[in-house]
PDB file of N, CA and C in Angstrom:
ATOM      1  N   UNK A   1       0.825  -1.188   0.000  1.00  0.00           N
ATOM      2  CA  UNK A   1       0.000   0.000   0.000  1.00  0.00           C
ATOM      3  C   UNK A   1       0.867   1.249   0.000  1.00  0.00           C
ATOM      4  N   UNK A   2       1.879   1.500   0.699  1.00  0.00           N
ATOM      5  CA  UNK A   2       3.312   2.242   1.190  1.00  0.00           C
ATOM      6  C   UNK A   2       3.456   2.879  -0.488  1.00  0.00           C
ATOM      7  N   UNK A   3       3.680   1.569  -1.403  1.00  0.00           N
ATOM      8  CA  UNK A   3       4.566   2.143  -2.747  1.00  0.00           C
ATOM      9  C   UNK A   3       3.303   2.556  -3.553  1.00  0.00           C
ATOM     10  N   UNK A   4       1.931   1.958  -3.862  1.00  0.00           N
ATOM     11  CA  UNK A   4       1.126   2.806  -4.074  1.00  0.00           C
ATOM     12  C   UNK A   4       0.718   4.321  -3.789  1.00  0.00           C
ATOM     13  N   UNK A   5       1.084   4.473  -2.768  1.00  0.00           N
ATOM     14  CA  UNK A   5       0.681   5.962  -2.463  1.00  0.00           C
ATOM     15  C   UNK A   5       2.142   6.679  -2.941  1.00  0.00           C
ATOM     16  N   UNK A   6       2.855   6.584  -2.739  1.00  0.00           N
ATOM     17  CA  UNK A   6       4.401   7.118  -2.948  1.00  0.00           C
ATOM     18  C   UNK A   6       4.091   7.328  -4.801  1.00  0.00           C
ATOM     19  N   UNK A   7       3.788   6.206  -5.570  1.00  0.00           N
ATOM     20  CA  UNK A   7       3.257   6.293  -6.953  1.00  0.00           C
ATOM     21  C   UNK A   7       2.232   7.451  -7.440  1.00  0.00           C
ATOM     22  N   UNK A   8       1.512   7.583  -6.206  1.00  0.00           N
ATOM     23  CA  UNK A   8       0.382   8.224  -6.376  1.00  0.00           C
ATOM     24  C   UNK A   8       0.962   9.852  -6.333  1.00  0.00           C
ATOM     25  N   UNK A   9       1.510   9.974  -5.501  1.00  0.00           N
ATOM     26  CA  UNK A   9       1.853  11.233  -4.885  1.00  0.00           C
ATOM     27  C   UNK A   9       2.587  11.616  -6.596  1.00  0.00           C
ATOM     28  N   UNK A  10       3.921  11.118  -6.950  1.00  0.00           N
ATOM     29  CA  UNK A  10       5.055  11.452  -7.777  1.00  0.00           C
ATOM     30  C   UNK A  10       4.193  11.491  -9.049  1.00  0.00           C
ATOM     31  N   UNK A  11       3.011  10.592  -9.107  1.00  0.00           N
ATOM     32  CA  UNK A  11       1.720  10.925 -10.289  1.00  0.00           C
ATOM     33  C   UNK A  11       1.263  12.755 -10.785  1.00  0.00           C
ATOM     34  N   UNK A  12       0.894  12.562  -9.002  1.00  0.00           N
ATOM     35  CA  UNK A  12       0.203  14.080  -8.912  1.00  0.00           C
ATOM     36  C   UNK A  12       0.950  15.243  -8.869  1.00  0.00           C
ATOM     37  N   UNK A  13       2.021  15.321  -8.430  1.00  0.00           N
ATOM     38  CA  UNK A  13       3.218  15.945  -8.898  1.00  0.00           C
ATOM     39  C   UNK A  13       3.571  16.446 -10.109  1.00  0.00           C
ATOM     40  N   UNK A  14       3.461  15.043 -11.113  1.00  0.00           N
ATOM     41  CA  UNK A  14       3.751  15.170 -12.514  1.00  0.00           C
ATOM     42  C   UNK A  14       2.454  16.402 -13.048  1.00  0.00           C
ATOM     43  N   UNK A  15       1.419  16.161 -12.429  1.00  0.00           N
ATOM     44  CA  UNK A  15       0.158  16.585 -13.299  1.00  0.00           C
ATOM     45  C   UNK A  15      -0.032  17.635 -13.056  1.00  0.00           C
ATOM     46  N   UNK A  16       0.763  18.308 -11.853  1.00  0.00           N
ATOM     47  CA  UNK A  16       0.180  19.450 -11.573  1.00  0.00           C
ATOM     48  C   UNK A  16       0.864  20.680 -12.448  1.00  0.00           C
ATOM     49  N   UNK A  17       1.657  20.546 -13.416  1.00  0.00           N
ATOM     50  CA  UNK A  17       2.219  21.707 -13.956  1.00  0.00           C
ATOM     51  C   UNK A  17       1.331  21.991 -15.432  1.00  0.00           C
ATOM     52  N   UNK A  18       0.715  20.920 -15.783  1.00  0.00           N
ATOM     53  CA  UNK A  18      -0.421  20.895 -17.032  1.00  0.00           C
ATOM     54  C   UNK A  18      -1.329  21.377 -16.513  1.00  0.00           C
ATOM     55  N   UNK A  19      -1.949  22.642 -17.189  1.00  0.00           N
ATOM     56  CA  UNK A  19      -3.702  22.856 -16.868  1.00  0.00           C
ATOM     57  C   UNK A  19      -4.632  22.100 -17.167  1.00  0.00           C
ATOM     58  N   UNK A  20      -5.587  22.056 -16.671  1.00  0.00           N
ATOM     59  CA  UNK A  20      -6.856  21.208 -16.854  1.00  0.00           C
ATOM     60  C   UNK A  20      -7.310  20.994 -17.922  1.00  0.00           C
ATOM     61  N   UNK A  21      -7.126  21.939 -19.065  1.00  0.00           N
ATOM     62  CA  UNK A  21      -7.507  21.811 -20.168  1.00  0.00           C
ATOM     63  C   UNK A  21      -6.888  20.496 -21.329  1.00  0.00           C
ATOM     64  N   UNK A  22      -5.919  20.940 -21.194  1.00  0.00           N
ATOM     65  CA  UNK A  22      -4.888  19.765 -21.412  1.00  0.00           C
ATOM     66  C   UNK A  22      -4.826  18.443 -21.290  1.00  0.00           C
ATOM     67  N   UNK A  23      -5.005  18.223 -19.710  1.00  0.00           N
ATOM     68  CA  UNK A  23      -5.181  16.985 -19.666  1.00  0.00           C
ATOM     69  C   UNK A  23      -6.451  16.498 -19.988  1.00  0.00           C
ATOM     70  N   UNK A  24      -7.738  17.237 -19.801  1.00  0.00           N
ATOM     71  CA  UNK A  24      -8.947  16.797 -20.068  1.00  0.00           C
ATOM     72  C   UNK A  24      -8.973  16.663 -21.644  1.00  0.00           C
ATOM     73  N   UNK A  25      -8.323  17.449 -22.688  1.00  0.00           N
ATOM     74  CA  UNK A  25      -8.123  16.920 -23.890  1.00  0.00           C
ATOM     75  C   UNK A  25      -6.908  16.044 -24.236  1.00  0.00           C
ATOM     76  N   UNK A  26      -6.375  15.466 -23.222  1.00  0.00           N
ATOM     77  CA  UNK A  26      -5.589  14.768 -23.621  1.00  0.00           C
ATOM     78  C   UNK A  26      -6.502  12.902 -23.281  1.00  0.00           C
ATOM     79  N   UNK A  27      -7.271  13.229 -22.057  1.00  0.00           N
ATOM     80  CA  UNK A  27      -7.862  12.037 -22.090  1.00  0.00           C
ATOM     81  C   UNK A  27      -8.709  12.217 -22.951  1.00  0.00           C
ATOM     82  N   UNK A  28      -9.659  12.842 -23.464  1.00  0.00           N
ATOM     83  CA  UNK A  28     -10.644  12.706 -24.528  1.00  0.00           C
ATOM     84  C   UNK A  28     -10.065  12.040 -25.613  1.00  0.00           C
ATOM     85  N   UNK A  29      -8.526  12.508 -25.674  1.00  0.00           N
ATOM     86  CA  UNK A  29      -8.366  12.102 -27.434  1.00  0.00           C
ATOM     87  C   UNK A  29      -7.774  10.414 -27.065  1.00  0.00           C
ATOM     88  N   UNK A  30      -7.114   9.833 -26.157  1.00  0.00           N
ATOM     89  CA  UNK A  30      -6.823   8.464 -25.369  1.00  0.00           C
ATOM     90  C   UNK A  30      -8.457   7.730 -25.564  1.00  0.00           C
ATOM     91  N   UNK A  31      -9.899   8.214 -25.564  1.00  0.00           N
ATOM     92  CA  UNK A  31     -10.774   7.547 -25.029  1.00  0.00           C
ATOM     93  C   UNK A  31     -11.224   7.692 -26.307  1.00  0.00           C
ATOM     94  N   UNK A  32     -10.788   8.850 -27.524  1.00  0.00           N
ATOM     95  CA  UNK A  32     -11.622   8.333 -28.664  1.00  0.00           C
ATOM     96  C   UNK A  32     -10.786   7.478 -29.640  1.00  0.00           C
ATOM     97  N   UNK A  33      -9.455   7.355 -28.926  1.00  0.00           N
ATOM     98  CA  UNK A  33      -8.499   6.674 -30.165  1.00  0.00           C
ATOM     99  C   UNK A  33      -9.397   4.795 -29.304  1.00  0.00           C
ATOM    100  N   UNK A  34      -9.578   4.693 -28.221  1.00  0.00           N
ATOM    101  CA  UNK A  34     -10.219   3.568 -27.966  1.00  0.00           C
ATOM    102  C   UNK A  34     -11.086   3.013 -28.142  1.00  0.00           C
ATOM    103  N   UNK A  35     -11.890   3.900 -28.492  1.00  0.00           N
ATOM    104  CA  UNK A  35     -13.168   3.800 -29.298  1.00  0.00           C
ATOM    105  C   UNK A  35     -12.834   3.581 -30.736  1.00  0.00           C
ATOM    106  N   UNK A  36     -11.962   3.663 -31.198  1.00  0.00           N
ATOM    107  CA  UNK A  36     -12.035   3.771 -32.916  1.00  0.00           C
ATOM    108  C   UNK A  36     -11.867   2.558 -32.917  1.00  0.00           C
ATOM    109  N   UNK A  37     -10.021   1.743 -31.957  1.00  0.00           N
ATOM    110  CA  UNK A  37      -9.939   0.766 -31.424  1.00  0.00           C
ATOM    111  C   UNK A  37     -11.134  -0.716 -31.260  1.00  0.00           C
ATOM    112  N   UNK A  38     -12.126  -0.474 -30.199  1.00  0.00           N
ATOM    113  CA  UNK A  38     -13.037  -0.771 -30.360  1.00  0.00           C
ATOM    114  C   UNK A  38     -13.891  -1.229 -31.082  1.00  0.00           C
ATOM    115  N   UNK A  39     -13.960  -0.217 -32.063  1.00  0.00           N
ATOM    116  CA  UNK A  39     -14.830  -0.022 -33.310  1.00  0.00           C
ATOM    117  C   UNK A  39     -14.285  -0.862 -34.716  1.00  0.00           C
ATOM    118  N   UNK A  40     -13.400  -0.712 -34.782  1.00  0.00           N
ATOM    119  CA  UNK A  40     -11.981  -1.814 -35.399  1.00  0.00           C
ATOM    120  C   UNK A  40     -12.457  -3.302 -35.223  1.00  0.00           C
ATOM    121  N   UNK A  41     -12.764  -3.557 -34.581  1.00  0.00           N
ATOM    122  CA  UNK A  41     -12.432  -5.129 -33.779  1.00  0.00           C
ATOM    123  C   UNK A  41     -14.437  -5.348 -33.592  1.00  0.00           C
ATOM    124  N   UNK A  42     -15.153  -4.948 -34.326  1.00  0.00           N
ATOM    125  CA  UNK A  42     -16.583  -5.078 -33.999  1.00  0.00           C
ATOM    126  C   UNK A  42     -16.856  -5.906 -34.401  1.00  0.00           C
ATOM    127  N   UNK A  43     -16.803  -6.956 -35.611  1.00  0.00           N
ATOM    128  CA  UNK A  43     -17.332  -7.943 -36.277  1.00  0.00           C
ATOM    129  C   UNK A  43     -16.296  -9.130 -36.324  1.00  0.00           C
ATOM    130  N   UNK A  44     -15.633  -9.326 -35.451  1.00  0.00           N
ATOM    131  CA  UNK A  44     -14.448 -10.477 -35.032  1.00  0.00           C
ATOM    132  C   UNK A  44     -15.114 -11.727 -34.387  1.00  0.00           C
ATOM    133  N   UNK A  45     -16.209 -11.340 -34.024  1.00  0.00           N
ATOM    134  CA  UNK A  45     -16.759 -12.180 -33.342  1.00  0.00           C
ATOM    135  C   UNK A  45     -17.922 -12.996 -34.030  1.00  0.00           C
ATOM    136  N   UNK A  46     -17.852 -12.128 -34.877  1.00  0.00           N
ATOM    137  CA  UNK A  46     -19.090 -12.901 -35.916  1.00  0.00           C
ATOM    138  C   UNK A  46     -18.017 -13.716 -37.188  1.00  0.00           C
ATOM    139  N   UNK A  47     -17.434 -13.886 -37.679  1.00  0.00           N
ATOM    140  CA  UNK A  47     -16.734 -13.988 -38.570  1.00  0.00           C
ATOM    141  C   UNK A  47     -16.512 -15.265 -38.393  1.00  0.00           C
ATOM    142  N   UNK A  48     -15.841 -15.733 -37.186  1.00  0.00           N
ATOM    143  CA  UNK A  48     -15.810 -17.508 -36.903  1.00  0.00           C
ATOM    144  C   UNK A  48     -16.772 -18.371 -36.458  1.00  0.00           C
TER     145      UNK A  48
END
């Protein structure tokens, strides 16, 4: 639990010099490249 939080901390550290904007478009564009991802791989399951 010790090195989790120590992870956590040196995380939040990192993040705090990016504004909010940033990172909130940086996860948007992570969650739509996963979705495309996703979207890629839709009919794999039908095929066999």
């Amino acid at each position: 639990m010790h090195a989790a939080l120590l992870a956590a901390e040196e995380t939040h550290e990192a993040a705090q010099g990016l504004p909010p904007e940033v990172m909130g478009l940086t996860a948007f564009g992570v969650l739509a490249v996963l979705l495309l991802v996703t979207y890629a791989f839709r009919s794999v399951g039908t095929r066999h």
